[in-house]
N, C-alpha and C. Protein backbone atom coordinates (compact mmCIF):
# COMPACT_ATOMS: atom_id res chain seq x y z
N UNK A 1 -41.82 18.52 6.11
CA UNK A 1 -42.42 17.37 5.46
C UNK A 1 -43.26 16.59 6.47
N UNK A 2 -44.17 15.89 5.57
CA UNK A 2 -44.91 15.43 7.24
C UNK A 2 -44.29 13.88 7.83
N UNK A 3 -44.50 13.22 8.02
CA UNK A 3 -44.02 12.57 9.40
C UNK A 3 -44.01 11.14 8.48
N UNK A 4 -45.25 10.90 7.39
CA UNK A 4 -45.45 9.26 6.61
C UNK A 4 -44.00 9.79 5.63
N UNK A 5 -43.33 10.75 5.32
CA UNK A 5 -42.41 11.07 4.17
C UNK A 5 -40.90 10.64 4.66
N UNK A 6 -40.84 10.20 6.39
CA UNK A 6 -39.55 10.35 6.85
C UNK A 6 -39.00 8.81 6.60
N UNK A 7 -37.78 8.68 6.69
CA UNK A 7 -37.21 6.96 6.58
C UNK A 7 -37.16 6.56 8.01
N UNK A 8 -37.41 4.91 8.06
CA UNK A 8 -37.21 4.11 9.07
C UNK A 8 -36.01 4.22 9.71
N UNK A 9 -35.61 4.69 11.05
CA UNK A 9 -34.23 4.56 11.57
C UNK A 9 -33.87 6.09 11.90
N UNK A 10 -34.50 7.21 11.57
CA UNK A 10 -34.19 8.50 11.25
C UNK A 10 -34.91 8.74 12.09
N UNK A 11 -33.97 10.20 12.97
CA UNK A 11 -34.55 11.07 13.67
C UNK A 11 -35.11 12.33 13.51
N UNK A 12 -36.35 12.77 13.84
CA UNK A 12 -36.51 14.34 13.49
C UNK A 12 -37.06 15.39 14.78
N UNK A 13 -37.38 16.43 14.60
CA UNK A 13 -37.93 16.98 15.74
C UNK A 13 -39.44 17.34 14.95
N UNK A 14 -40.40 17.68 15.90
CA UNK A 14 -41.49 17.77 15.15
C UNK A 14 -41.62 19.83 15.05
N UNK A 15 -41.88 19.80 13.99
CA UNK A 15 -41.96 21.45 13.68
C UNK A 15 -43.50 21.84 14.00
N UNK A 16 -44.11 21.15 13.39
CA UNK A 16 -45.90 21.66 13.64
C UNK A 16 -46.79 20.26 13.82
N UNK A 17 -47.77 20.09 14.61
CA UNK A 17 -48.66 19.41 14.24
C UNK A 17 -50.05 19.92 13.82
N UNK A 18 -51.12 19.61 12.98
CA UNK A 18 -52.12 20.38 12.41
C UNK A 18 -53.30 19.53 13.08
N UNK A 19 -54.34 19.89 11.85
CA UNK A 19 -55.27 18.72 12.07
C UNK A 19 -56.55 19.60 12.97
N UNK A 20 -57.56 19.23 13.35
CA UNK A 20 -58.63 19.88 14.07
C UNK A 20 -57.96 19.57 15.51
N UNK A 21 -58.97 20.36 16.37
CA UNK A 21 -58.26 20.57 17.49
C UNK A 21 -58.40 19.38 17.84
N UNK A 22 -59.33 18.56 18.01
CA UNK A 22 -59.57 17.61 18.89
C UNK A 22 -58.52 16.32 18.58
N UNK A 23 -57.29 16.62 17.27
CA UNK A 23 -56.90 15.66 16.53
C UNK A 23 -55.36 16.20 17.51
N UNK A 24 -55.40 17.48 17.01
CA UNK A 24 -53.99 18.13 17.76
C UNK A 24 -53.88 17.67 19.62
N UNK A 25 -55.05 17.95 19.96
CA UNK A 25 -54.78 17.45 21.52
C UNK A 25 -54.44 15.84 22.00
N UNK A 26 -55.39 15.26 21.33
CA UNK A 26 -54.75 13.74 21.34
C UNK A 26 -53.73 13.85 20.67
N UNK A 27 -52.58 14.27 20.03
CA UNK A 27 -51.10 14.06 19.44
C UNK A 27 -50.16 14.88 20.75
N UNK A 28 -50.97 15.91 21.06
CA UNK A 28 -49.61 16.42 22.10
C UNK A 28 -50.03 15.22 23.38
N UNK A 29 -51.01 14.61 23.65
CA UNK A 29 -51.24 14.25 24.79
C UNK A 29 -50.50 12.87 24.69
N UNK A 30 -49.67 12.35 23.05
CA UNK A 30 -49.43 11.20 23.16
C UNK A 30 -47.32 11.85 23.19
N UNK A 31 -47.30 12.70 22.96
CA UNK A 31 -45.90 13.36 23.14
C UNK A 31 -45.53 13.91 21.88
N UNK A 32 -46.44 14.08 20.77
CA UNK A 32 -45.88 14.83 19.63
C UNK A 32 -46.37 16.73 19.91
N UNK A 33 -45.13 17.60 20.23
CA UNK A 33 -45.33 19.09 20.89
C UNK A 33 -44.05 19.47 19.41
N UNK A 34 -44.16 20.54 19.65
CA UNK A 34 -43.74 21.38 18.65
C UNK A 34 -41.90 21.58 19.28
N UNK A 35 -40.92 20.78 18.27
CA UNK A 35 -39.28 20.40 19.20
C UNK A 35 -39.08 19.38 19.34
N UNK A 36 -39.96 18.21 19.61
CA UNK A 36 -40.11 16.80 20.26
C UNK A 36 -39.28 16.30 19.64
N UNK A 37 -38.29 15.29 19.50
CA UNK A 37 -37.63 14.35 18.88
C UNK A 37 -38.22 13.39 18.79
N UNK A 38 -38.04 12.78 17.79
CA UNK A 38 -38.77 11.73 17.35
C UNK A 38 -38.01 10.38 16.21
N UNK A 39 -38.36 9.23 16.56
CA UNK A 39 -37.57 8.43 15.55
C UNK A 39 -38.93 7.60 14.61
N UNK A 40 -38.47 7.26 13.21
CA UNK A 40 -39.65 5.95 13.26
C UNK A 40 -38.66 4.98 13.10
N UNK A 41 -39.67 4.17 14.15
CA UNK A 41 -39.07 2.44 14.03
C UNK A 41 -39.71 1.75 13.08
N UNK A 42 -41.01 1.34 12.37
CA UNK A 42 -41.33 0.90 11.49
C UNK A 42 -42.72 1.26 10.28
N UNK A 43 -42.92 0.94 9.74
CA UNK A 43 -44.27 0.98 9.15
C UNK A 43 -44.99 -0.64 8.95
N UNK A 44 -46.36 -0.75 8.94
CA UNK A 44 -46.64 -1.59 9.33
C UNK A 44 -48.15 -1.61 8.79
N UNK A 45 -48.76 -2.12 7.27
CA UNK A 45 -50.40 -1.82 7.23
C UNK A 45 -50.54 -0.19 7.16
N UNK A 46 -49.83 0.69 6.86
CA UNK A 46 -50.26 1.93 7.11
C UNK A 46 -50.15 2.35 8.40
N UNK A 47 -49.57 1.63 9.49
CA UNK A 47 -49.61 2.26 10.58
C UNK A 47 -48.07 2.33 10.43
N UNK A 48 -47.79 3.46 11.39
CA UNK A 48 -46.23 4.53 12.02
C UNK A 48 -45.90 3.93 13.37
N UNK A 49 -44.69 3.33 13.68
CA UNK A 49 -45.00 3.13 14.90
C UNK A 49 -43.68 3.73 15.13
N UNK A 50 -43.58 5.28 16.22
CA UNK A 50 -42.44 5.42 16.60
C UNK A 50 -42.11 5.68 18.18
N UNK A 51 -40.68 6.30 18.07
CA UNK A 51 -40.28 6.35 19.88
C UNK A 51 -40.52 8.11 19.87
N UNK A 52 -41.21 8.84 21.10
CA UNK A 52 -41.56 9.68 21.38
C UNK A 52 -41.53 9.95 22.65
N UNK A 53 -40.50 10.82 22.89
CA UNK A 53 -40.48 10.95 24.61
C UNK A 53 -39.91 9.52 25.47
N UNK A 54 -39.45 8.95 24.86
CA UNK A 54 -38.62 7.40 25.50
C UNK A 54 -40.28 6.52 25.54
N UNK A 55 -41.04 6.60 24.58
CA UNK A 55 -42.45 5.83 24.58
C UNK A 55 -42.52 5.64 23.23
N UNK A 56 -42.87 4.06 23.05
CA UNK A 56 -43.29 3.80 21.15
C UNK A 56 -44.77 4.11 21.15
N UNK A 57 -44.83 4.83 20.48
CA UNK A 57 -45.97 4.89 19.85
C UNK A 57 -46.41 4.77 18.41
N UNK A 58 -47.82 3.56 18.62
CA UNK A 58 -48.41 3.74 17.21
C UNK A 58 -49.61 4.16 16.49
N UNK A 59 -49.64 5.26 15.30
CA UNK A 59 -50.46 6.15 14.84
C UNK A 59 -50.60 5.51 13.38
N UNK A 60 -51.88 5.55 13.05
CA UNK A 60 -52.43 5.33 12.12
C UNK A 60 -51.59 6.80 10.85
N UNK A 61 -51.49 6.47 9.69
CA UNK A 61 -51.22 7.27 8.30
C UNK A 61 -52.10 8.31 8.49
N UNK A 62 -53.20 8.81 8.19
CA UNK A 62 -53.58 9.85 8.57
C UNK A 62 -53.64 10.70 9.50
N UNK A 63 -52.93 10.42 11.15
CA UNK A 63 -52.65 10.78 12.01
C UNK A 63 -51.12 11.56 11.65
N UNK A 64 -50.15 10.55 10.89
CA UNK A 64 -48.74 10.90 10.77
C UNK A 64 -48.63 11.95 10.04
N UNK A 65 -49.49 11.91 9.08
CA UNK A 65 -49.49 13.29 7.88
C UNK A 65 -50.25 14.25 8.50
N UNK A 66 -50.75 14.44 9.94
CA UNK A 66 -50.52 15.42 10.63
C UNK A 66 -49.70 16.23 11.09
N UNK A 67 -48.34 15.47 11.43
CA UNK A 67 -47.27 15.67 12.00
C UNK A 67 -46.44 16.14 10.75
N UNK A 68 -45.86 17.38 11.31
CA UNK A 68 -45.01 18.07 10.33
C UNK A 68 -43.15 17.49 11.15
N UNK A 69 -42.32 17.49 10.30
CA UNK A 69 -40.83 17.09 10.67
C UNK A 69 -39.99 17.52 9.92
């Protein structure tokens, strides 16, 4: 499922990320790799903001429905 489908508070690992390349390299370069654990802490306006690699990060909705979990 992708990543905007998961609940607040919940952990997942990431199975795939898609997207054009240039979309996929900025996501592994922010710590989303294929295994990663991942939590979301909130939603916010359409933005995802979660913990990745002991780092919050926040991604815009069309970024998240990149991310497969």
């Amino acid at each position: 499922m992708p990543l905007t489908a998961g609940n607040i508070g919940e952990s997942y690992s990431v199975k795939k990320v898609g997207g054009l390349e240039e979309t996929k390299r900025f996501l592994t370069n922010l710590g989303f790799t294929e295994g990663a654990e991942i939590s979301i802490i909130s939603r916010m306006a359409g933005n995802v903001i979660v913990n990745v690699r002991d780092a919050r990060v926040a991604i815009n909705e069309d970024m998240a429905r990149k991310i497969m979990v």
